[in-house]
N, C-alpha and C. Protein backbone atom coordinates (compact mmCIF):
# COMPACT_ATOMS: atom_id res chain seq x y z
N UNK A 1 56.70 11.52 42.63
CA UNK A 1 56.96 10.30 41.92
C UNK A 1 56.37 10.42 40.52
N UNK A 2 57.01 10.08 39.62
CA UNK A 2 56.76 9.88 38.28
C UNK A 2 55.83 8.89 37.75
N UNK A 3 54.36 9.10 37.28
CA UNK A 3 53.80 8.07 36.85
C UNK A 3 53.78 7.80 35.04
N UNK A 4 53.74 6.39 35.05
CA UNK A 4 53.79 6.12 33.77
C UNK A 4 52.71 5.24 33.23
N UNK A 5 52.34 5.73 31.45
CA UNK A 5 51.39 5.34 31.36
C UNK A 5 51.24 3.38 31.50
N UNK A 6 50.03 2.84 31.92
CA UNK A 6 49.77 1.67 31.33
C UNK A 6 49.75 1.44 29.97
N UNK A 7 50.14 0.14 29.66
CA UNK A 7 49.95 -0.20 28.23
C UNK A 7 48.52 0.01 27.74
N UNK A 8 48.47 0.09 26.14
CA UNK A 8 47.29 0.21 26.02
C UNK A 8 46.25 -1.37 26.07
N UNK A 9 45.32 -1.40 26.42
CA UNK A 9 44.30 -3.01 26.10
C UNK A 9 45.16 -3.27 24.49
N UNK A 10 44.83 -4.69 24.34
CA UNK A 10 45.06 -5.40 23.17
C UNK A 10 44.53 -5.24 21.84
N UNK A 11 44.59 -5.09 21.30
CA UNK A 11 43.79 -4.71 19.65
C UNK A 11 43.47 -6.25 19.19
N UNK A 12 43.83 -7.28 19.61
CA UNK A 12 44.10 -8.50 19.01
C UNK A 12 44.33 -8.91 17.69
N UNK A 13 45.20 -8.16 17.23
CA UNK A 13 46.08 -7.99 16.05
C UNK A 13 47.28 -7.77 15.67
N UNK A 14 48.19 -9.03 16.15
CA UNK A 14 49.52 -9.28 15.98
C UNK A 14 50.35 -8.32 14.81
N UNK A 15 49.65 -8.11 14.05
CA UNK A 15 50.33 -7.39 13.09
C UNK A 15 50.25 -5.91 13.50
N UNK A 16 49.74 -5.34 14.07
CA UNK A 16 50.07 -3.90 14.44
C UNK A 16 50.07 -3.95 16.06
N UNK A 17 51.15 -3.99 16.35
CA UNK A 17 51.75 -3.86 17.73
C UNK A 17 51.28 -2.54 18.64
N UNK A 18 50.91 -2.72 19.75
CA UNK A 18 50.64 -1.62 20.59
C UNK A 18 51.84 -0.71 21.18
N UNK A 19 52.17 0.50 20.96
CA UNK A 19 53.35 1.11 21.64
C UNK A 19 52.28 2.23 22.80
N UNK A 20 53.36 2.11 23.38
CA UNK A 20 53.13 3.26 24.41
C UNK A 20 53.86 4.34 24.66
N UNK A 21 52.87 5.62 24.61
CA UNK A 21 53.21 6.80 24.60
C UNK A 21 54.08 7.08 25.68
N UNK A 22 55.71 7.46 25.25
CA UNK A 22 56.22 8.27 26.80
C UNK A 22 57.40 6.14 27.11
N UNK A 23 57.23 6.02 26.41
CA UNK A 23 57.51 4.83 27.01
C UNK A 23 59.28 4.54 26.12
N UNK A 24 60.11 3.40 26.69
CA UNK A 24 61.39 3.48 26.41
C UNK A 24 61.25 2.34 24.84
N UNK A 25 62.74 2.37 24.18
CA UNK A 25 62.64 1.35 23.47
C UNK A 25 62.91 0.40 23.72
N UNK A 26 62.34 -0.95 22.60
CA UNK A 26 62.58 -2.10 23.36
C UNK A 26 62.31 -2.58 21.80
N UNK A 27 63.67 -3.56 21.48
CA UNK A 27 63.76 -4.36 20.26
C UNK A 27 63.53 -6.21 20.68
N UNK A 28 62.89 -6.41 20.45
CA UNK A 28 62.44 -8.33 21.01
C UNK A 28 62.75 -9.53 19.48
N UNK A 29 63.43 -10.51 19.41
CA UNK A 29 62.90 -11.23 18.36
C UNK A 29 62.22 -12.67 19.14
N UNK A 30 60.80 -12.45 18.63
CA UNK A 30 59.75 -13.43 18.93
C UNK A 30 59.33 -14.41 17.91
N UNK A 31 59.84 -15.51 18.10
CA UNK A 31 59.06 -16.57 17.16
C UNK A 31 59.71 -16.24 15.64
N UNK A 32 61.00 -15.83 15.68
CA UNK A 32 62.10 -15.34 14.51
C UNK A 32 61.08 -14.55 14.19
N UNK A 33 60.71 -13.25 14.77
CA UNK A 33 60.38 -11.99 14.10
C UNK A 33 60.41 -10.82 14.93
N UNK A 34 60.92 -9.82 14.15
CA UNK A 34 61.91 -8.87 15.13
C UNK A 34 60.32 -7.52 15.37
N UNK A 35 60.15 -7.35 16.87
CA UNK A 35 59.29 -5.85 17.13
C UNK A 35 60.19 -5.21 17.50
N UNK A 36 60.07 -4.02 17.60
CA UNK A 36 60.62 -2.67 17.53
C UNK A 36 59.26 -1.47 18.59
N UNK A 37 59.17 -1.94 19.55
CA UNK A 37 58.34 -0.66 20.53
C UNK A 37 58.39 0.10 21.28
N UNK A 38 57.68 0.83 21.81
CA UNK A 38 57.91 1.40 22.80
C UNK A 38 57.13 1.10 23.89
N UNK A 39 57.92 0.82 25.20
CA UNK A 39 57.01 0.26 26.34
C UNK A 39 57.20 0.88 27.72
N UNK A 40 56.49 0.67 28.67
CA UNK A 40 56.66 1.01 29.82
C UNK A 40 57.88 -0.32 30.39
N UNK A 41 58.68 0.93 30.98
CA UNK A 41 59.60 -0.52 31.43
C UNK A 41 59.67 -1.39 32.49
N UNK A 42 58.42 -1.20 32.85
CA UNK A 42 58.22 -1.83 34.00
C UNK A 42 57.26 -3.26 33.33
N UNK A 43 57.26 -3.03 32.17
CA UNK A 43 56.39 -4.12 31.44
C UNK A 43 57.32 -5.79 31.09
N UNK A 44 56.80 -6.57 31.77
CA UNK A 44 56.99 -8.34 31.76
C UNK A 44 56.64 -8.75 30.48
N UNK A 45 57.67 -9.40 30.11
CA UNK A 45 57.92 -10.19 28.70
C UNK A 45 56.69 -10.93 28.62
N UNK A 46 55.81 -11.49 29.98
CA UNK A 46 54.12 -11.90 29.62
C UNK A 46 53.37 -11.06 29.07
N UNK A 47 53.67 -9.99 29.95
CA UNK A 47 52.67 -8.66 29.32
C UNK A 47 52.74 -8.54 27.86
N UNK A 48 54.20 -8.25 27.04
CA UNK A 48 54.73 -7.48 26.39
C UNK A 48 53.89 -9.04 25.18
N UNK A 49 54.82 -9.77 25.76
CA UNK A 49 54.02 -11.00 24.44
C UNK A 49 52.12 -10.68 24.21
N UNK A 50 51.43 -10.70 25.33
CA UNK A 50 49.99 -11.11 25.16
C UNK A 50 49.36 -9.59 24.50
N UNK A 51 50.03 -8.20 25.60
CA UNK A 51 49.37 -7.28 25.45
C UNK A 51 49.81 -5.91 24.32
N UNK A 52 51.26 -6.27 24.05
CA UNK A 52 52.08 -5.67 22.49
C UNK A 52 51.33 -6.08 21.71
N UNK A 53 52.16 -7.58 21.55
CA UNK A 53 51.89 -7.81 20.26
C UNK A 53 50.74 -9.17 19.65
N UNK A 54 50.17 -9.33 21.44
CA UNK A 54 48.77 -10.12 20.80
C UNK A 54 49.21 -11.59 20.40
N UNK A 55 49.73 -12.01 21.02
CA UNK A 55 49.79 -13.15 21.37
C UNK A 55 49.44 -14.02 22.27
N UNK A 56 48.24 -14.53 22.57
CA UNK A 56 47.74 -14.81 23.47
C UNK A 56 47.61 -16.22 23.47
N UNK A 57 48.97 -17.15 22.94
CA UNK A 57 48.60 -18.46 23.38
C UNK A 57 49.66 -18.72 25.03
N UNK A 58 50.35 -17.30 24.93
CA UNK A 58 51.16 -17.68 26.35
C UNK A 58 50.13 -17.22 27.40
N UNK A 59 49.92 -18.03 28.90
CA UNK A 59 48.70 -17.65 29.89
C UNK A 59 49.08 -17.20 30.75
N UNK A 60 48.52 -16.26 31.68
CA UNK A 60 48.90 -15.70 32.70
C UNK A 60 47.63 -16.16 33.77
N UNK A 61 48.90 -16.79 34.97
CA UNK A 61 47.74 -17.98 35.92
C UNK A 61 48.06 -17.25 37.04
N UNK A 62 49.08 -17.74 37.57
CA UNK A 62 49.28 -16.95 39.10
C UNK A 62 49.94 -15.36 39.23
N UNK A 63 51.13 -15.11 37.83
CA UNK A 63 51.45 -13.75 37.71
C UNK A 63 52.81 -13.96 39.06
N UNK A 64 52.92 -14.96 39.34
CA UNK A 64 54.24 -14.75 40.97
C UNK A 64 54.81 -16.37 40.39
N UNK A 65 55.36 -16.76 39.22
CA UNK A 65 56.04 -17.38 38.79
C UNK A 65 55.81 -18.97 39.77
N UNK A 66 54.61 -19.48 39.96
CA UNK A 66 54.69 -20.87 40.86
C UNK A 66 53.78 -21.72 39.95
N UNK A 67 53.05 -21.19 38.88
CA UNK A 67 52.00 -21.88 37.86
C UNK A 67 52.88 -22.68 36.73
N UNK A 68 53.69 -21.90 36.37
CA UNK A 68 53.86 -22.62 34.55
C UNK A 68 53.24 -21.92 33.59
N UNK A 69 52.13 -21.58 33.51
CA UNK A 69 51.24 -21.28 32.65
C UNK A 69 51.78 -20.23 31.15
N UNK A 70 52.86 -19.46 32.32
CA UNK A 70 53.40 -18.65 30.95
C UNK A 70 54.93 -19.14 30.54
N UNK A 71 55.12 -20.06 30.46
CA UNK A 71 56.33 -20.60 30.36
C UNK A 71 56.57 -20.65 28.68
N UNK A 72 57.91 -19.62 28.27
CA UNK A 72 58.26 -20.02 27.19
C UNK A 72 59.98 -20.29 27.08
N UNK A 73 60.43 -19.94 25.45
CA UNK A 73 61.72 -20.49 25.81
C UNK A 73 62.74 -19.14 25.40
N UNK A 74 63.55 -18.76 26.32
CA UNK A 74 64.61 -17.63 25.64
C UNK A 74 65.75 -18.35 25.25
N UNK A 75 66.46 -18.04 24.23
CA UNK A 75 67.88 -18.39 23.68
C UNK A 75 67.55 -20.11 24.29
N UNK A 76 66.37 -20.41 23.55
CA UNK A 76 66.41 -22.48 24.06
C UNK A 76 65.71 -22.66 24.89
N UNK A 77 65.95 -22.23 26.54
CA UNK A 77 65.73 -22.26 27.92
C UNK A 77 64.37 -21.80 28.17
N UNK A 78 63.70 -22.48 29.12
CA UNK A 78 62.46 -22.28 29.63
C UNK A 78 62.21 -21.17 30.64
N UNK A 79 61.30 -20.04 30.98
CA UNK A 79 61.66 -19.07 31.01
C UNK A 79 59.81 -18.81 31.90
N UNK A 80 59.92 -18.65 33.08
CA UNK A 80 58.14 -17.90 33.70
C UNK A 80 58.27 -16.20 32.99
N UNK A 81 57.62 -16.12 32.00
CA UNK A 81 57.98 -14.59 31.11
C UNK A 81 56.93 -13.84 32.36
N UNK A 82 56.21 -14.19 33.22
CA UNK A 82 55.96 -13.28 34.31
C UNK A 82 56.70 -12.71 35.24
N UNK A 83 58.10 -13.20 35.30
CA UNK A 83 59.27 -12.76 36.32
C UNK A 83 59.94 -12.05 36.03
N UNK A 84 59.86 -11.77 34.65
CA UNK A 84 60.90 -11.61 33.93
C UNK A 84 60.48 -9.92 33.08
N UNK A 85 61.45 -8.93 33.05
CA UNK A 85 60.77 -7.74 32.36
C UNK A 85 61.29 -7.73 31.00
N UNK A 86 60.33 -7.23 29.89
CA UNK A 86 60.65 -7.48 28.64
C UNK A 86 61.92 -7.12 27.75
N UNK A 87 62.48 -5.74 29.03
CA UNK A 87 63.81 -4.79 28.58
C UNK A 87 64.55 -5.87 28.71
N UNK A 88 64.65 -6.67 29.22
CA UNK A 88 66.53 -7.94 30.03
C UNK A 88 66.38 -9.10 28.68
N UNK A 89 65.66 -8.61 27.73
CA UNK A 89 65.76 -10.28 27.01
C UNK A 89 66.04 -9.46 25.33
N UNK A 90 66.44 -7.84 25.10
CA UNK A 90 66.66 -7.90 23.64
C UNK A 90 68.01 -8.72 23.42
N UNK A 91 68.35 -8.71 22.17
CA UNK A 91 69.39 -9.60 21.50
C UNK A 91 69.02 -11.34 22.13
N UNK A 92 68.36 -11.54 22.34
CA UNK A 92 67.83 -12.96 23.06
C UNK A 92 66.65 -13.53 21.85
N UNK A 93 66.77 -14.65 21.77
CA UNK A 93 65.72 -15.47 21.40
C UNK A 93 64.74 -16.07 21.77
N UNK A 94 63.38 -15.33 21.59
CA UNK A 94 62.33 -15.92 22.14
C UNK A 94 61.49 -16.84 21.58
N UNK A 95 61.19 -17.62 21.81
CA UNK A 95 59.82 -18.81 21.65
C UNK A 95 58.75 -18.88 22.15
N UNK A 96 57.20 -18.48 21.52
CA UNK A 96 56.29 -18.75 22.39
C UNK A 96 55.50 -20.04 21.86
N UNK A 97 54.55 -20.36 22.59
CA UNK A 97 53.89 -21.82 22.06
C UNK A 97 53.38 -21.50 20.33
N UNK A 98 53.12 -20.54 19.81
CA UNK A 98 52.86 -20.27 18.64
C UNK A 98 54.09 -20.63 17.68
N UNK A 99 55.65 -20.42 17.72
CA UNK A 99 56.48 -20.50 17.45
C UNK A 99 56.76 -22.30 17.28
N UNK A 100 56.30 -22.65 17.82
CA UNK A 100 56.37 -24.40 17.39
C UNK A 100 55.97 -25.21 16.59
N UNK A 101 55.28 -24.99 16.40
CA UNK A 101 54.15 -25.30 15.68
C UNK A 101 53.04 -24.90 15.46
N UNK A 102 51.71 -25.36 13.96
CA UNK A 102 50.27 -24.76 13.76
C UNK A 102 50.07 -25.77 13.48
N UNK A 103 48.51 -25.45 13.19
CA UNK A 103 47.58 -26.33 13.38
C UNK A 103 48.06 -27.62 12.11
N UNK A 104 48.89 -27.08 10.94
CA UNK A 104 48.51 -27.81 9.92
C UNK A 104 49.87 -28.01 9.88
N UNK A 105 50.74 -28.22 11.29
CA UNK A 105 51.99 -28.72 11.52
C UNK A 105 51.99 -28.69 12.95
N UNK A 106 51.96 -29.51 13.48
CA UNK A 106 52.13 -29.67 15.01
C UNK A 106 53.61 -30.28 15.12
N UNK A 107 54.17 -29.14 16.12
CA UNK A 107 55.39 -30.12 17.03
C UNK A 107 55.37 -31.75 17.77
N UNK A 108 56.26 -32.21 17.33
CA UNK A 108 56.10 -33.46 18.13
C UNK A 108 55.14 -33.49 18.96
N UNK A 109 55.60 -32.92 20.18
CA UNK A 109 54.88 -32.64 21.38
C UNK A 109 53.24 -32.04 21.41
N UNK A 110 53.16 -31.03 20.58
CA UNK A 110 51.72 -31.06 20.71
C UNK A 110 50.90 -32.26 20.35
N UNK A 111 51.80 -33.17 19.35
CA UNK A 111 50.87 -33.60 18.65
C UNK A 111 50.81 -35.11 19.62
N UNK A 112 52.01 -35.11 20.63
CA UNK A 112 51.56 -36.32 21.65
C UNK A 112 50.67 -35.69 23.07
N UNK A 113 50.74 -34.66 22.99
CA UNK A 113 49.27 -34.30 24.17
C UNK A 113 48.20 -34.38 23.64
N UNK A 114 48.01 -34.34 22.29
CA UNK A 114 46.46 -34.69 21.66
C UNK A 114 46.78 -35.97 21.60
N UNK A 115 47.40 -36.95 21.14
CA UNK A 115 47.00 -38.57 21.38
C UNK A 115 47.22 -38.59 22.78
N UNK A 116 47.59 -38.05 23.73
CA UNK A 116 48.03 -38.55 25.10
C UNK A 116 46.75 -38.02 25.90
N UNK A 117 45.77 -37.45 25.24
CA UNK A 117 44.97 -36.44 25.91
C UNK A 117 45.93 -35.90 27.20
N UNK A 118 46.68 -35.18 26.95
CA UNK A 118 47.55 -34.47 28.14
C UNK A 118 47.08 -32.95 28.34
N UNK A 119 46.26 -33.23 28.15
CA UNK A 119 44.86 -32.11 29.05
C UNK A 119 43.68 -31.91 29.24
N UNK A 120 43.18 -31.26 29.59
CA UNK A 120 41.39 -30.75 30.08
C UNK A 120 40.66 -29.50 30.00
N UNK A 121 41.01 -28.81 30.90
CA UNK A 121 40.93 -27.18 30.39
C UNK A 121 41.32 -26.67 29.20
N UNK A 122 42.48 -26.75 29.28
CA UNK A 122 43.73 -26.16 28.43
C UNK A 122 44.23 -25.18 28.68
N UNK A 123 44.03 -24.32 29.94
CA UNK A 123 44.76 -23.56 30.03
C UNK A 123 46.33 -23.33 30.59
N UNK A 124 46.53 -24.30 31.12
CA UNK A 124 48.05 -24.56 31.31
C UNK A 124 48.91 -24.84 30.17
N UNK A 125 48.10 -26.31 29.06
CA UNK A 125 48.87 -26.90 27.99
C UNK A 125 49.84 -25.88 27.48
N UNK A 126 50.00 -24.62 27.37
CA UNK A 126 51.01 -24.24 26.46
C UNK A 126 51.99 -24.04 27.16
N UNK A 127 52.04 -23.41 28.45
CA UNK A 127 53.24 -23.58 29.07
C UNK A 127 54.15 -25.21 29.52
N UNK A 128 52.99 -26.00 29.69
CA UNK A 128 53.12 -27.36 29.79
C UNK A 128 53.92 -28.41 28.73
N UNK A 129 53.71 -27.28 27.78
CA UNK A 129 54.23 -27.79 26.23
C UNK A 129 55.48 -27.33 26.19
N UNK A 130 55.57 -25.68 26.23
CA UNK A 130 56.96 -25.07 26.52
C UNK A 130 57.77 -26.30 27.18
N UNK A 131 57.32 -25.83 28.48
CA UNK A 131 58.20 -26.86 28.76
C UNK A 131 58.88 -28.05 28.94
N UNK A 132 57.81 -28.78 28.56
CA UNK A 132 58.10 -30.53 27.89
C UNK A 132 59.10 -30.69 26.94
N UNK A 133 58.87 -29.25 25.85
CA UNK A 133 60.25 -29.62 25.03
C UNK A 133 61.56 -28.94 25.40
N UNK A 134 61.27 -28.32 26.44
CA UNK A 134 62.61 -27.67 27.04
C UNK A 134 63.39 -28.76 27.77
N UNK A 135 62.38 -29.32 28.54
CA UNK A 135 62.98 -30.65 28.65
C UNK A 135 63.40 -31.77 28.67
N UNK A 136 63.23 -32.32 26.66
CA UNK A 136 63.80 -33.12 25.66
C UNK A 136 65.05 -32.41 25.41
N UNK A 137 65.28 -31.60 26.00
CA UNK A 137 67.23 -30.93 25.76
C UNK A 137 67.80 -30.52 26.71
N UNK A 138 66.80 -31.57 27.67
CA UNK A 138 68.09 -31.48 29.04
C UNK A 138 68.09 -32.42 29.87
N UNK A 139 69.32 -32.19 30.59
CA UNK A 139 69.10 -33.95 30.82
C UNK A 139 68.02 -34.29 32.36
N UNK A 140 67.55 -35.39 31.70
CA UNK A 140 66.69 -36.00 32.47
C UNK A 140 67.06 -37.42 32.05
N UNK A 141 66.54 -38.30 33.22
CA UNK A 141 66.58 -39.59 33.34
C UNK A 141 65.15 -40.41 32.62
N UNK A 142 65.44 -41.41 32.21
CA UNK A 142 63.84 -42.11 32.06
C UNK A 142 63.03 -42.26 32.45
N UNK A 143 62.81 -42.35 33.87
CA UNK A 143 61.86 -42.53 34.59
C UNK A 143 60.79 -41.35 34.31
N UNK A 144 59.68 -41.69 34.87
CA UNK A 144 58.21 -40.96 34.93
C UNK A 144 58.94 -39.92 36.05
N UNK A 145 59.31 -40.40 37.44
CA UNK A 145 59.69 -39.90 38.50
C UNK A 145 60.89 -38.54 37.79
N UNK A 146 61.47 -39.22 37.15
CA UNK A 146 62.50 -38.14 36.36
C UNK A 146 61.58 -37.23 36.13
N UNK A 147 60.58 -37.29 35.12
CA UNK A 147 59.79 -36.18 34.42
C UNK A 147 58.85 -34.92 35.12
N UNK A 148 58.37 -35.93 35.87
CA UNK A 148 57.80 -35.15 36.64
C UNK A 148 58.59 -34.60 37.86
N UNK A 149 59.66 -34.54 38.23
CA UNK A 149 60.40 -33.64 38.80
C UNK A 149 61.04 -32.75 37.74
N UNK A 150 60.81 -32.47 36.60
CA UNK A 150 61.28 -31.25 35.70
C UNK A 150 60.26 -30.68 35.53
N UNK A 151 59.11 -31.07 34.81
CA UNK A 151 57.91 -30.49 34.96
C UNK A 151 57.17 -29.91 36.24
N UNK A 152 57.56 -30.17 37.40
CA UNK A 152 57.67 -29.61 38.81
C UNK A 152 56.77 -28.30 38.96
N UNK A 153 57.81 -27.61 38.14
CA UNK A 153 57.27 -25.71 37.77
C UNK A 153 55.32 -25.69 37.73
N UNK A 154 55.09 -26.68 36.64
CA UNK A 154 53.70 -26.45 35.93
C UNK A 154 52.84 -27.09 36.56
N UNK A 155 51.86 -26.69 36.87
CA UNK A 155 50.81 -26.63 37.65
C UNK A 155 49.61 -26.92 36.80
N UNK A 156 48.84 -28.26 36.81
CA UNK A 156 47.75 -28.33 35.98
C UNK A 156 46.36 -28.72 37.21
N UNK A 157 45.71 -27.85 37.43
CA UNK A 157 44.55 -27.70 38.59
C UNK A 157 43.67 -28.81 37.89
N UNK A 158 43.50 -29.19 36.78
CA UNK A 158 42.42 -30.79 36.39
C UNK A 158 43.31 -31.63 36.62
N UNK A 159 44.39 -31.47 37.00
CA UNK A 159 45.50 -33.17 37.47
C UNK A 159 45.45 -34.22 35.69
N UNK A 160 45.69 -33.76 34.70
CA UNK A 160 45.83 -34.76 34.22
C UNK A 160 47.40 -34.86 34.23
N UNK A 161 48.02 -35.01 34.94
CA UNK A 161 49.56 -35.36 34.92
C UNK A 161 50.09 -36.83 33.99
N UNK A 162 49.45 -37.54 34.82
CA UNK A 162 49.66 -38.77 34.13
C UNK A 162 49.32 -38.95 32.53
N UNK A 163 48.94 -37.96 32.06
CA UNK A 163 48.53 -37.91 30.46
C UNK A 163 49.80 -37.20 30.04
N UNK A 164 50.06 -35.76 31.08
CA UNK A 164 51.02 -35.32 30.38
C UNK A 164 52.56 -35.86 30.45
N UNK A 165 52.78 -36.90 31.21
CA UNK A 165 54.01 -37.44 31.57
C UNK A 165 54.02 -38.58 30.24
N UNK A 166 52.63 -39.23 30.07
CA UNK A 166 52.72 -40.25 28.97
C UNK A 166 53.48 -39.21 27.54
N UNK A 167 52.59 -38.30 27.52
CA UNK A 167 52.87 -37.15 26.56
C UNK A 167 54.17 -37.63 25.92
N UNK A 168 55.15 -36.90 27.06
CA UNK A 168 56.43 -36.20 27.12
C UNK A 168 57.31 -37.85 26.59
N UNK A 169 57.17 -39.06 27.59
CA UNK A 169 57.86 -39.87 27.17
C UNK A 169 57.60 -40.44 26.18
N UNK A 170 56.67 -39.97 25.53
CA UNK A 170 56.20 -40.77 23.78
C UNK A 170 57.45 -40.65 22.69
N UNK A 171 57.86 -38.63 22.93
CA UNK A 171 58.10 -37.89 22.54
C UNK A 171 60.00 -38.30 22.28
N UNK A 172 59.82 -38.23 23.93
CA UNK A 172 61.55 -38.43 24.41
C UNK A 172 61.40 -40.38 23.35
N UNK A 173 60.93 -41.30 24.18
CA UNK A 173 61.24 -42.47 23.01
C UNK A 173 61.09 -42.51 21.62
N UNK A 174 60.62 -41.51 20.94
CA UNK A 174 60.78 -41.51 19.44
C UNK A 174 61.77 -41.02 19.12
């Protein structure tokens, strides 16, 4: 059997991307900006986001797609980038929570989980966020009950739900 290398650890420096030796190509556009690497192809679009190219606002919680935590958006759509391998998504459009907004511009949405306090830890919020606005573009009903059966996926272990449901419908009524 053929072994292949692991990626290398993170440099935590978005601007010089980690490739791996021996490894296939792989063209991604992330957050409208195009990498160009080389990876093991057995490597998950979680991996490839946090441990390429150092992006580490997407989280890796359970790694078996039942958390949320790494939830971003391909071509729009909300996406567990832990299920998913990084080769199946070139010519695709990716979004990670960085891609939405910064600090000295917040997305709608972030900026109603900070008045909504729609968290605690924080380590869920970005997938939580992903997908809150994934699902302001699809249909859902008004209700709370609506929301939180779309949000379903995300998993927040401090339970502030009820912050993040206020969140989301601040968002959807503006």
């Amino acid at each position: 059997m053929q072994e292949y290398p692991l990626p290398a650890p993170s440099n935590q420096n978005a601007q010089t991307p980690n490739n791996v030796m021996g490894g296939v190509p792989v063209k991604l556009r992330i957050n409208s900006r195009d990498y160009q690497l080389q990876i093991d192809p057995r490597t998950t679009l979680l991996d490839f986001i946090r441990e390429n190219i150092a992006l580490t606002g997407t989280k890796k919680g359970c790694d078996h797609g039942q958390c949320g935590a790494c939830t971003v958006h391909v071509n729009g759509r909300r996406v567990n980038s832990c299920l998913s391998l990084a080769l199946m998504h070139e010519g695709e459009e990716i979004t990670t929570i960085e891609g939405i907004g910064d600090p000295d511009s917040l997305h709608p949405m972030q900026a109603a989980f900070v008045s909504c306090d729609g968290y605690q830890c924080g380590y869920c919020t970005s997938g939580q966020i992903m997908s809150a606005v994934a699902l302001c573009n699809e249909p859902c009903g008004p209700s709370d009950a609506e929301v939180k059966e779309l949000m379903s996926g995300n998993i927040c272990r401090c339970g502030a739900y009820q912050n993040i449901v206020a969140a989301i419908q601040q968002v959807r009524k503006s």
